[in-house]
Structure formats: structure tokens, C-alpha cells
PDB file of N, CA and C in Angstrom:
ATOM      1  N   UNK A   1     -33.780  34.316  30.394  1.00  0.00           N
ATOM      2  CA  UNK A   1     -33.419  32.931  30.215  1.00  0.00           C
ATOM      3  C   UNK A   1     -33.378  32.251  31.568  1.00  0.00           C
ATOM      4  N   UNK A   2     -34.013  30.776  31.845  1.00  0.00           N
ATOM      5  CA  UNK A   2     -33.578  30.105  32.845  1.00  0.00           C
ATOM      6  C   UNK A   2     -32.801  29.315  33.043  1.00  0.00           C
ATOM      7  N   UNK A   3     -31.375  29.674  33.153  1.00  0.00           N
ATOM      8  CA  UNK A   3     -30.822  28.970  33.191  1.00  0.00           C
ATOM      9  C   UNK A   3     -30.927  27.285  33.798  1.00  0.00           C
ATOM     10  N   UNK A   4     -31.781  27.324  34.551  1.00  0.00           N
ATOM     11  CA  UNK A   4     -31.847  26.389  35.157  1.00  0.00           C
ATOM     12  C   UNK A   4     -32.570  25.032  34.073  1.00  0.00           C
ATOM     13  N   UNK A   5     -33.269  25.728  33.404  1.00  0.00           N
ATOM     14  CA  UNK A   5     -34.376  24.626  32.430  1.00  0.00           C
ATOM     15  C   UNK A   5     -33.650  24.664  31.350  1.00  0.00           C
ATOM     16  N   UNK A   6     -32.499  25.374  31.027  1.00  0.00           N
ATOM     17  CA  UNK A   6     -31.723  25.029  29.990  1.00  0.00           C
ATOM     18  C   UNK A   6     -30.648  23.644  30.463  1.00  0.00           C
ATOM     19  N   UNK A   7     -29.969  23.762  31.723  1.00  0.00           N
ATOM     20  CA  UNK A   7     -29.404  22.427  32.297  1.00  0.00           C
ATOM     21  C   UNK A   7     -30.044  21.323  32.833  1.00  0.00           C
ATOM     22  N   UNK A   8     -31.564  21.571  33.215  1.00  0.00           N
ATOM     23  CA  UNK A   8     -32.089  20.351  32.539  1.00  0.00           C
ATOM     24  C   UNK A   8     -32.457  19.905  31.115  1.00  0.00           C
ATOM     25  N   UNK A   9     -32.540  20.643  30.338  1.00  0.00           N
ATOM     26  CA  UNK A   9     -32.668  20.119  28.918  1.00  0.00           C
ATOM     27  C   UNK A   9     -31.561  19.757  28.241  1.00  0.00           C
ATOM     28  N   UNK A  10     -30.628  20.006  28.796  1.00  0.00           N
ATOM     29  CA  UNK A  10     -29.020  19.691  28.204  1.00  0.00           C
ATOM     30  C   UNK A  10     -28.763  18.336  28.960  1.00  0.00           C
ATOM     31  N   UNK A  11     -29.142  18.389  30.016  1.00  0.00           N
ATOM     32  CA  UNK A  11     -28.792  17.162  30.812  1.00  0.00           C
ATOM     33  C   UNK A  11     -29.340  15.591  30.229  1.00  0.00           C
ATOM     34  N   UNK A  12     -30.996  16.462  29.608  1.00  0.00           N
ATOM     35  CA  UNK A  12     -31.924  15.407  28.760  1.00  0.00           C
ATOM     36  C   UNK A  12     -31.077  15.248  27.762  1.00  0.00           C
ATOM     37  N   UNK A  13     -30.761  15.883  26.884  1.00  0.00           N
ATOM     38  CA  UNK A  13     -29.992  15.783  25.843  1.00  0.00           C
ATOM     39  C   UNK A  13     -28.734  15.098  25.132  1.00  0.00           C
ATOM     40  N   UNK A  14     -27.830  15.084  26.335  1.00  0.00           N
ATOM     41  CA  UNK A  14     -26.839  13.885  26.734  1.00  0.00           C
ATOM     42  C   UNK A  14     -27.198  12.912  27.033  1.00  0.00           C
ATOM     43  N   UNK A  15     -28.592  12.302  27.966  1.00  0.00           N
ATOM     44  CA  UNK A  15     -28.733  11.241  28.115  1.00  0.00           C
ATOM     45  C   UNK A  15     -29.784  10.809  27.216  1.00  0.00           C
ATOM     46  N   UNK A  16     -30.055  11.526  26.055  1.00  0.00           N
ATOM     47  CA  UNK A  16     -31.282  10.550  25.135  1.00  0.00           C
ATOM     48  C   UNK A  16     -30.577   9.572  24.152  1.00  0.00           C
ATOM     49  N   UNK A  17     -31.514   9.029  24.072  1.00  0.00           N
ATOM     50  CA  UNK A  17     -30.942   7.471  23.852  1.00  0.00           C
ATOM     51  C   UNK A  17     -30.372   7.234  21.879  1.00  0.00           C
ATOM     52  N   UNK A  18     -31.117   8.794  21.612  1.00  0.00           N
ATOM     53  CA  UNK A  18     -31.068   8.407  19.855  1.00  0.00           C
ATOM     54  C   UNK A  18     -31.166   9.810  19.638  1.00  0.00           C
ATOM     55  N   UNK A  19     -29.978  10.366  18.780  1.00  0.00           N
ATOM     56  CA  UNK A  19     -29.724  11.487  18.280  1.00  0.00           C
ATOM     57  C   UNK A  19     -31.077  12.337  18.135  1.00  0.00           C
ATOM     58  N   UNK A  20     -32.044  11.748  17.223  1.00  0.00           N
ATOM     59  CA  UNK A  20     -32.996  12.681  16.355  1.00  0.00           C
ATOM     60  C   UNK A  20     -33.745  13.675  18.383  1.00  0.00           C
ATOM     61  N   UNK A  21     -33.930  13.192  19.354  1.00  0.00           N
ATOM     62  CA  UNK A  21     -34.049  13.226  20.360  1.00  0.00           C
ATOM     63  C   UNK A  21     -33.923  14.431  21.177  1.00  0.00           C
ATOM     64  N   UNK A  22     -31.936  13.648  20.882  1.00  0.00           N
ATOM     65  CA  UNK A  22     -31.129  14.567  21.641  1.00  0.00           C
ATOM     66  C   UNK A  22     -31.026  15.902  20.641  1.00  0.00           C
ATOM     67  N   UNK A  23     -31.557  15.944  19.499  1.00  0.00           N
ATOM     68  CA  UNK A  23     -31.174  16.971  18.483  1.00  0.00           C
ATOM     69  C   UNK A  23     -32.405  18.138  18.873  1.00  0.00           C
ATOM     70  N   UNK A  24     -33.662  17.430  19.054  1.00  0.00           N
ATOM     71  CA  UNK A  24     -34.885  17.933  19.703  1.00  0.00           C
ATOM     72  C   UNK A  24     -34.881  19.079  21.078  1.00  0.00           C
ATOM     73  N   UNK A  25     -34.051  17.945  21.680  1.00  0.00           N
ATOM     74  CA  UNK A  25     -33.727  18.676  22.834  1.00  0.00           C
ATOM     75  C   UNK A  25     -32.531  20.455  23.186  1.00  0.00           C
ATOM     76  N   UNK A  26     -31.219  19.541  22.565  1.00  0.00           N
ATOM     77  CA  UNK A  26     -30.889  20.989  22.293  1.00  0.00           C
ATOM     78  C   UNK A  26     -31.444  22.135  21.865  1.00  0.00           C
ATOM     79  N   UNK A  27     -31.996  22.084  20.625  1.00  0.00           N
ATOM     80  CA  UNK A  27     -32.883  22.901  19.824  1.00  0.00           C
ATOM     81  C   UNK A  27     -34.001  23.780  20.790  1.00  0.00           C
ATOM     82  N   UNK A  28     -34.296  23.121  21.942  1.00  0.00           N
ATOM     83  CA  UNK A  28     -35.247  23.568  22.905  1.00  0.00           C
ATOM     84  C   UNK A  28     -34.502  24.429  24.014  1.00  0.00           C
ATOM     85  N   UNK A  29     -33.534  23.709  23.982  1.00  0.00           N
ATOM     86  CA  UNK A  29     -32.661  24.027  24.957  1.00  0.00           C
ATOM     87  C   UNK A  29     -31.922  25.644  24.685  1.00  0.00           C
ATOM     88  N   UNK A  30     -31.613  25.633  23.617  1.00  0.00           N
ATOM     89  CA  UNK A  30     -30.929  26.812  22.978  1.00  0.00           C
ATOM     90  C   UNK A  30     -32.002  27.515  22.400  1.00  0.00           C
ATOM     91  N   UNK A  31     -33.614  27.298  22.556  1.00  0.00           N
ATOM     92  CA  UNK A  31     -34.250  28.363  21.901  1.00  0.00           C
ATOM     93  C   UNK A  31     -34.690  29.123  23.289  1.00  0.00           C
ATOM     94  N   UNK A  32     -34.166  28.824  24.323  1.00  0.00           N
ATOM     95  CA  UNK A  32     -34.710  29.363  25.507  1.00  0.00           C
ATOM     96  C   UNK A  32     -33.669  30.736  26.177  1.00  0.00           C
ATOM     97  N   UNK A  33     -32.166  30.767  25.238  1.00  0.00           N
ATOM     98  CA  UNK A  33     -31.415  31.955  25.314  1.00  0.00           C
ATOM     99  C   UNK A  33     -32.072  33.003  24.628  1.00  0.00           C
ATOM    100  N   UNK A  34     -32.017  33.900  25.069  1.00  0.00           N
ATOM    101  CA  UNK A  34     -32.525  35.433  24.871  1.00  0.00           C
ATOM    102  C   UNK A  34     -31.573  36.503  25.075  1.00  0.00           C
ATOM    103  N   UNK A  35     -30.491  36.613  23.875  1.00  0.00           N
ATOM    104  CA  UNK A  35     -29.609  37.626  24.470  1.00  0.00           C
ATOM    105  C   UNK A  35     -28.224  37.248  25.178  1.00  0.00           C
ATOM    106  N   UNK A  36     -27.573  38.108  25.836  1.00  0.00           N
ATOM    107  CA  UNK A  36     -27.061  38.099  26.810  1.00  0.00           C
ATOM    108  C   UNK A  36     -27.538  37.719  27.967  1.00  0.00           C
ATOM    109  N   UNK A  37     -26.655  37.405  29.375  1.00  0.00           N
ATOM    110  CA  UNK A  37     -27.055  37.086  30.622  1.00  0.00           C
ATOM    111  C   UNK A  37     -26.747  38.370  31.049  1.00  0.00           C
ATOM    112  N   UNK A  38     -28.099  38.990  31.712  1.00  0.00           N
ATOM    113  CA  UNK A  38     -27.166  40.132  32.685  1.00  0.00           C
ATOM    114  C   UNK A  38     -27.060  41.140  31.689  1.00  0.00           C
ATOM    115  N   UNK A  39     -27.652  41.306  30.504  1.00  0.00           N
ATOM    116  CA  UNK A  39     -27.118  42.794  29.670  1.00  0.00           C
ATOM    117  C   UNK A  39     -27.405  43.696  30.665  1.00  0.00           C
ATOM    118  N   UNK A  40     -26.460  44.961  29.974  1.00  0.00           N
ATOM    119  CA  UNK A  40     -26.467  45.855  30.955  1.00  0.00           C
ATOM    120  C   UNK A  40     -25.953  46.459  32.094  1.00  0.00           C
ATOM    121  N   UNK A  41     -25.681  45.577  32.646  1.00  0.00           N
ATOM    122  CA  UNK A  41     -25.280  44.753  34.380  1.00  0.00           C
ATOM    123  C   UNK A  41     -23.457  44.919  34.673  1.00  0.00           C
ATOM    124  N   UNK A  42     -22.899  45.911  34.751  1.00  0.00           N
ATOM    125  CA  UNK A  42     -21.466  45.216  34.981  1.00  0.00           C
ATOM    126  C   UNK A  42     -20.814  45.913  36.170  1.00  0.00           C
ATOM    127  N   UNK A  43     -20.659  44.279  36.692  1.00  0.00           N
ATOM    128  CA  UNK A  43     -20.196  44.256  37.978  1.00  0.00           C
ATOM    129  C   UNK A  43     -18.872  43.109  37.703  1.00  0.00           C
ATOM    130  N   UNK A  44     -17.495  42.896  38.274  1.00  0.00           N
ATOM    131  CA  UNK A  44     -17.199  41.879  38.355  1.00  0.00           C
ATOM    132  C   UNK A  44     -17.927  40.469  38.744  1.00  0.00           C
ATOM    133  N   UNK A  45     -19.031  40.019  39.966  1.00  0.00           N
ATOM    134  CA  UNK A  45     -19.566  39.057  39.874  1.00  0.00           C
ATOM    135  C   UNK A  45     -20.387  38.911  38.279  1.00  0.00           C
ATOM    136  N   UNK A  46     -21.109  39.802  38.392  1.00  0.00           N
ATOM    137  CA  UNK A  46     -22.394  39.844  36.936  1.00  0.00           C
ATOM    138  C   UNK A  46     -21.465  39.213  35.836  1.00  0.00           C
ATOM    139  N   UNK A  47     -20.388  39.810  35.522  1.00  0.00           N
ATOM    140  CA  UNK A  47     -19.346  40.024  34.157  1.00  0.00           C
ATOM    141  C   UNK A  47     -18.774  38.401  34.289  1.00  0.00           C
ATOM    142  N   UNK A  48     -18.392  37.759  35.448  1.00  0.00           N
ATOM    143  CA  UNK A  48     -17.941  36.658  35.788  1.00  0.00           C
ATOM    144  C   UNK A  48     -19.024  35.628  35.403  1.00  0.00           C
ATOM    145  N   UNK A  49     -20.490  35.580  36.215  1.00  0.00           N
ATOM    146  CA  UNK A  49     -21.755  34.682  35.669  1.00  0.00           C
ATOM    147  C   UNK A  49     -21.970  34.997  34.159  1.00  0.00           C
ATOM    148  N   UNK A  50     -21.703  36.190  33.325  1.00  0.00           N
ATOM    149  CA  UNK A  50     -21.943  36.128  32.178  1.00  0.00           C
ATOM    150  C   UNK A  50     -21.126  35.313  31.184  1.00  0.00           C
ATOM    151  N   UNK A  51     -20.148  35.151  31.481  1.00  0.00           N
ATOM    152  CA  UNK A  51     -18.861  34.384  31.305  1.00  0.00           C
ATOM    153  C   UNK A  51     -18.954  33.096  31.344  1.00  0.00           C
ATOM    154  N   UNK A  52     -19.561  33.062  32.478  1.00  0.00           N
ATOM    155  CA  UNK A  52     -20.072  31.187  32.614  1.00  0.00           C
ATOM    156  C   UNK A  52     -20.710  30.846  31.606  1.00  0.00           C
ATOM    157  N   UNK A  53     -22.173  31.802  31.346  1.00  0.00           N
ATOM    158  CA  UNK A  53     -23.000  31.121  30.831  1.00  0.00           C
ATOM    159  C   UNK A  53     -23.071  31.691  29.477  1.00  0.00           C
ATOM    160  N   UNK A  54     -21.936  32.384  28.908  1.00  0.00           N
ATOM    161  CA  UNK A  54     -21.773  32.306  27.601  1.00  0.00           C
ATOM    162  C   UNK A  54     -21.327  30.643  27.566  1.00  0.00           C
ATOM    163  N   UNK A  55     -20.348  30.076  27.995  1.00  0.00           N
ATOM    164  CA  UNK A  55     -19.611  29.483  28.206  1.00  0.00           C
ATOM    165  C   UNK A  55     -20.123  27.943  27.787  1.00  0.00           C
ATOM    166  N   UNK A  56     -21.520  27.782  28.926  1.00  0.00           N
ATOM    167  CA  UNK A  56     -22.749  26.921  28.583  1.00  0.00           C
ATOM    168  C   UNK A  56     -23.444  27.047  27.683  1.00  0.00           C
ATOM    169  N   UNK A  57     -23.651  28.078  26.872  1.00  0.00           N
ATOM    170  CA  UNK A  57     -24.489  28.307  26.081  1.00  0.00           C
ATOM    171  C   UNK A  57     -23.320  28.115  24.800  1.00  0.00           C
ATOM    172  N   UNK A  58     -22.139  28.787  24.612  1.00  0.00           N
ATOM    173  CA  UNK A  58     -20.960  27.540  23.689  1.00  0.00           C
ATOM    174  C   UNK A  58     -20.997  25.793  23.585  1.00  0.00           C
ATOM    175  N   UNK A  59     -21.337  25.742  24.985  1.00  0.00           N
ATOM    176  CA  UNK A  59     -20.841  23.851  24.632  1.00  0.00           C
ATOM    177  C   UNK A  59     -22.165  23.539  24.232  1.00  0.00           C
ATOM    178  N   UNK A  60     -23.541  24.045  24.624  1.00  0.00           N
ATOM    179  CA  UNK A  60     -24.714  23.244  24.136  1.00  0.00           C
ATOM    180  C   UNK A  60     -24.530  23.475  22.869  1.00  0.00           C
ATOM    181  N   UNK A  61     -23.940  24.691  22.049  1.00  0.00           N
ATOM    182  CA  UNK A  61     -24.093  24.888  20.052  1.00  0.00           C
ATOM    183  C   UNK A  61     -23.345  23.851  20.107  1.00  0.00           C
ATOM    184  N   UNK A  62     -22.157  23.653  20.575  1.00  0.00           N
ATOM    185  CA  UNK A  62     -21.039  22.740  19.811  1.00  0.00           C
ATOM    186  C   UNK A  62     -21.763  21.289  20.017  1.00  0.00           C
ATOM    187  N   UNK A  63     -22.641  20.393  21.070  1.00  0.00           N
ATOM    188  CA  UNK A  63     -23.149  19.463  21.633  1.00  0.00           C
ATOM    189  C   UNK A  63     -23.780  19.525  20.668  1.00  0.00           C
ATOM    190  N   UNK A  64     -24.973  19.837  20.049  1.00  0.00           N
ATOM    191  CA  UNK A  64     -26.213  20.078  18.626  1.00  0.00           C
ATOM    192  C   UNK A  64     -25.437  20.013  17.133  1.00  0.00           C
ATOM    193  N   UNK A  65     -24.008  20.576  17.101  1.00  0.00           N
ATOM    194  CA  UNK A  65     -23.161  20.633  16.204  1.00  0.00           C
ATOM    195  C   UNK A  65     -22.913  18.945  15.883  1.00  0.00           C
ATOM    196  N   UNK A  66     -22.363  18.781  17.204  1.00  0.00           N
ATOM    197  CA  UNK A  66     -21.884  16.835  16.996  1.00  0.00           C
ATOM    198  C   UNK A  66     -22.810  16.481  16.295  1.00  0.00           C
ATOM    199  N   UNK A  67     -24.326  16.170  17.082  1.00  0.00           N
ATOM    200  CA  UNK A  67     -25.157  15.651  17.309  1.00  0.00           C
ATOM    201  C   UNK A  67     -25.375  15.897  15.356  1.00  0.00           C
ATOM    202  N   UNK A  68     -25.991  17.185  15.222  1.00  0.00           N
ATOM    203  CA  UNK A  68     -26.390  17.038  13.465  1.00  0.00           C
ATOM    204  C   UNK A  68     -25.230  16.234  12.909  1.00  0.00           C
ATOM    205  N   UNK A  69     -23.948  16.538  13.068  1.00  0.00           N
ATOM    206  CA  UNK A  69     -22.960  15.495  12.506  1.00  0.00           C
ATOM    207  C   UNK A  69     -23.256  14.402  12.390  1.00  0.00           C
ATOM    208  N   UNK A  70     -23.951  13.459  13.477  1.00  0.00           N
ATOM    209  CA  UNK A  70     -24.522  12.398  13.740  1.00  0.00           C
ATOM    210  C   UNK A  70     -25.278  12.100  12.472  1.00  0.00           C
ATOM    211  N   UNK A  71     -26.172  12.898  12.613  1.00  0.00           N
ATOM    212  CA  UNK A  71     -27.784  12.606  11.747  1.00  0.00           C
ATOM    213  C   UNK A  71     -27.458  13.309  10.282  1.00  0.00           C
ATOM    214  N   UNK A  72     -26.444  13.360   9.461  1.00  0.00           N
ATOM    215  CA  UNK A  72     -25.522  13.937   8.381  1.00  0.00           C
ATOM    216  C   UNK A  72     -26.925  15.247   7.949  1.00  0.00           C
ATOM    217  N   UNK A  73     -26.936  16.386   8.933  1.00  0.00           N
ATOM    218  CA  UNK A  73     -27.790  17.614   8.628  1.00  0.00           C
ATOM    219  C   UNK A  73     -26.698  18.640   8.300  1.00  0.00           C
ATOM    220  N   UNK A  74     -25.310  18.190   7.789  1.00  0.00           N
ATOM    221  CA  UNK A  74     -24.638  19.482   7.140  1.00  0.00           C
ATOM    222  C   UNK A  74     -25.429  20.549   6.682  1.00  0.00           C
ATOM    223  N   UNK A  75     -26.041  20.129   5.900  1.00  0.00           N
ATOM    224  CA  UNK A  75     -26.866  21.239   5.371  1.00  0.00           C
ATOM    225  C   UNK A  75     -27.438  22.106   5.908  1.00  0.00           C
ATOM    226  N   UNK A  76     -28.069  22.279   7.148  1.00  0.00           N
ATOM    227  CA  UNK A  76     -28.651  22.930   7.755  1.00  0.00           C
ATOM    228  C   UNK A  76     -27.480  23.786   8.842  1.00  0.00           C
ATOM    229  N   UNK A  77     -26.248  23.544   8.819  1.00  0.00           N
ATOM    230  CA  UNK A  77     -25.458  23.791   9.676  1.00  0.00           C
ATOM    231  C   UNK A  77     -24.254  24.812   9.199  1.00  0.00           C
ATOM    232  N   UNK A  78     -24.164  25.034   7.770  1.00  0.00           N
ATOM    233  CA  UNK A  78     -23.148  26.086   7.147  1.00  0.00           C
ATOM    234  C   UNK A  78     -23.440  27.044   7.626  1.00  0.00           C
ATOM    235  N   UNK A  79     -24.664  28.014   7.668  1.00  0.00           N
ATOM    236  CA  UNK A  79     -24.883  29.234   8.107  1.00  0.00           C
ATOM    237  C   UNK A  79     -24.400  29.517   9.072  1.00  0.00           C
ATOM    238  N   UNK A  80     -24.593  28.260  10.294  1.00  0.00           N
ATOM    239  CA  UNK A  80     -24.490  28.261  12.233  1.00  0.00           C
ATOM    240  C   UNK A  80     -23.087  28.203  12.429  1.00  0.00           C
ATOM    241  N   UNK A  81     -22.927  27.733  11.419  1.00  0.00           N
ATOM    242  CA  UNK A  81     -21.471  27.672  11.781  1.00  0.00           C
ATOM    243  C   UNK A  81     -20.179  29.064  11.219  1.00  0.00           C
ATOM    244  N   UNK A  82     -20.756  29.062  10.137  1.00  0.00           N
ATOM    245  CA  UNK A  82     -20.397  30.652  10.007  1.00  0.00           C
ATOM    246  C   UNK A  82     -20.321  31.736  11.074  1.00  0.00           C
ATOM    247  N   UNK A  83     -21.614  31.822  11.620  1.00  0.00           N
ATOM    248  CA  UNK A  83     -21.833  33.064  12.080  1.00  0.00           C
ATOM    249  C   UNK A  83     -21.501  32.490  13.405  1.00  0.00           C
ATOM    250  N   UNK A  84     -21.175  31.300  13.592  1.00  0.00           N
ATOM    251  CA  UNK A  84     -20.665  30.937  14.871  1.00  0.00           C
ATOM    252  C   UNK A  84     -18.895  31.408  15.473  1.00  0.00           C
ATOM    253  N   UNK A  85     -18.281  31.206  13.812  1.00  0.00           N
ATOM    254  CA  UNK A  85     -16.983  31.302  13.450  1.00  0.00           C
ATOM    255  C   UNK A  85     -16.807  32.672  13.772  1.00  0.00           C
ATOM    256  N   UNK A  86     -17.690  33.703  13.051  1.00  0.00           N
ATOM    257  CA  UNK A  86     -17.481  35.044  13.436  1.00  0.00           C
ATOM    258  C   UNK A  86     -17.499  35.381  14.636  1.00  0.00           C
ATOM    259  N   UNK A  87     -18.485  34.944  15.583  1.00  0.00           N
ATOM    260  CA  UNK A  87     -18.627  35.630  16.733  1.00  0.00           C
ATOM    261  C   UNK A  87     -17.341  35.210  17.575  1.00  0.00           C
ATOM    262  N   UNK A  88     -17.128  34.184  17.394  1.00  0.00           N
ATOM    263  CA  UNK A  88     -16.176  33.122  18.318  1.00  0.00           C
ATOM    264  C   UNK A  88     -15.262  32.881  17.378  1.00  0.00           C
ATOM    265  N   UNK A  89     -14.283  33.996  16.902  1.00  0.00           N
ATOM    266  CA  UNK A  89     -12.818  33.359  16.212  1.00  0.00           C
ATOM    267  C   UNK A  89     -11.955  32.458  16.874  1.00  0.00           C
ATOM    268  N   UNK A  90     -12.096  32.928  18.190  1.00  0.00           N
ATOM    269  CA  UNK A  90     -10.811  32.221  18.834  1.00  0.00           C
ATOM    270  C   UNK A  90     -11.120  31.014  19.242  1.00  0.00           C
ATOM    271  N   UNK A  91     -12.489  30.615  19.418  1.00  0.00           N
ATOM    272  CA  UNK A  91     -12.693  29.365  19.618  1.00  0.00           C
ATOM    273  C   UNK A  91     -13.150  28.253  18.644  1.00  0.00           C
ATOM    274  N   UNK A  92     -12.887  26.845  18.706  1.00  0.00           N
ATOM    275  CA  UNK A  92     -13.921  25.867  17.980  1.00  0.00           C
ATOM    276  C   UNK A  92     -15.414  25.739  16.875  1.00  0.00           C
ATOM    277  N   UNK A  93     -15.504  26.052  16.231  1.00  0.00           N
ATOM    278  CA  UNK A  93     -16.633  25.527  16.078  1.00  0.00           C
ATOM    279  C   UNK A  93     -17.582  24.298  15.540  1.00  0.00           C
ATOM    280  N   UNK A  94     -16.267  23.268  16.232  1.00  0.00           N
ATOM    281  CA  UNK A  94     -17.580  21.944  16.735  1.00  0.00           C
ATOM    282  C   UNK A  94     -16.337  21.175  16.764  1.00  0.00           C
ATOM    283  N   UNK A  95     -16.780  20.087  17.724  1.00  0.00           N
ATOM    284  CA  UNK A  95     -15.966  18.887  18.340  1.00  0.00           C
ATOM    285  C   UNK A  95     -16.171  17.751  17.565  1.00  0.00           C
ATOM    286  N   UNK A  96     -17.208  17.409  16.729  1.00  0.00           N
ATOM    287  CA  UNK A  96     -17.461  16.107  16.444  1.00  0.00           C
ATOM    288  C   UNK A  96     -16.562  15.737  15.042  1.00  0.00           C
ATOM    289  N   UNK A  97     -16.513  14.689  15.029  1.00  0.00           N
ATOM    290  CA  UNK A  97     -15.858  13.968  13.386  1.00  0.00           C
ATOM    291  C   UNK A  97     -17.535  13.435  12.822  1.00  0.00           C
ATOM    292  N   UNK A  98     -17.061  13.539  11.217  1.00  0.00           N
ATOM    293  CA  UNK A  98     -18.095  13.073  10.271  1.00  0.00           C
ATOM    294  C   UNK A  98     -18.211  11.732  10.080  1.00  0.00           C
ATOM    295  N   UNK A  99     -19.543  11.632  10.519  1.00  0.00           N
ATOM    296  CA  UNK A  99     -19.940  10.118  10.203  1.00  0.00           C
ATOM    297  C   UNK A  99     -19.143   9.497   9.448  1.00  0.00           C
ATOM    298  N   UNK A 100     -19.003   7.958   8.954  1.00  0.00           N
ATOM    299  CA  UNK A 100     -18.215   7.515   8.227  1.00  0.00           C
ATOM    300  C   UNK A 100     -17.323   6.360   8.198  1.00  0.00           C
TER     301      UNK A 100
END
């Protein structure tokens, strides 16, 4: 994964001007994770950057989460959010309120 072309596509993503867009973008953005960062790898630094960029790779699902909220794609979002719920009990899974 590059991280780097994922924070520009996230960066695009926040600043596009009209959901269907910014929905495009995430989607690109998050098809460019592969895995873990660093599988394999454990070092305190490694274990620390993996951490981060779980971290980034959390707020862009939850950012795509709003965003379908936006564009009312519930439908497409029960599964993601499920298996989002599982992986991540302890955290969120999604920031946005329903259109309305």
C-alpha cells in the first residue's frame, strides 16, 4: 500500500465538491489497502506506524460511511458495517447522521 496516494486521495475526497465524487474517491482510496501495514514486522517503531495507519485507514471507512449517508446508499452499507462492527467493537462505526 502507498500510503502516500491514499492521503492524496483522501485529501481529494474531502475537498470534492459533490458527494457522488467524494464517494468515488474514497472507494479508490480504500481499494489501494492490501492487508496490514508492515505484516510480519514487529518492532515497537513498525507496531507504532501500524497503529497509525490502521488508524487512517479507520477514518477513511468512517469518511465513505458519512458520505453514502449522504447519497441514502444504506443499502449497500449493512454488510460494511457489520463486519466493520466485528473487527472494531470498541470503536464507532460511522460519524454521520441520516439525511433528513
Amino acid at each position: 500500500m502507498d500510503a502516500h496516494c491514499v492521503r492524496d486521495l483522501s485529501g481529494r475526497a474531502r475537498r470534492a465538491a459533490a458527494d457522488d465524487q467524494a464517494e468515488a474517491l474514497w472507494r479508490q482510496a480504500l481499494g489501494l489497502w492490501r492487508g496490514s501495514a508492515f505484516a510480519g514486522v514487529d518492532t515497537p517503531w513498525f507496531n507504532a506506524q501500524c497503529q497509525f495507519l490502521d488508524g487512517e485507514r479507520l477514518a477513511a471507512q468512517l469518511d465513505l460511511v458519512d458520505v453514502r449517508l449522504r447519497l441514502a446508499q444504506r443499502d449497500r452499507m449493512v454488510s460494511e458495517l457489520v463486519a466493520r462492527a466485528e473487527a472494531h467493537p470498541d470503536r464507532p462505526t460511522g460519524r454521520g447522521r441520516p439525511p433528513g
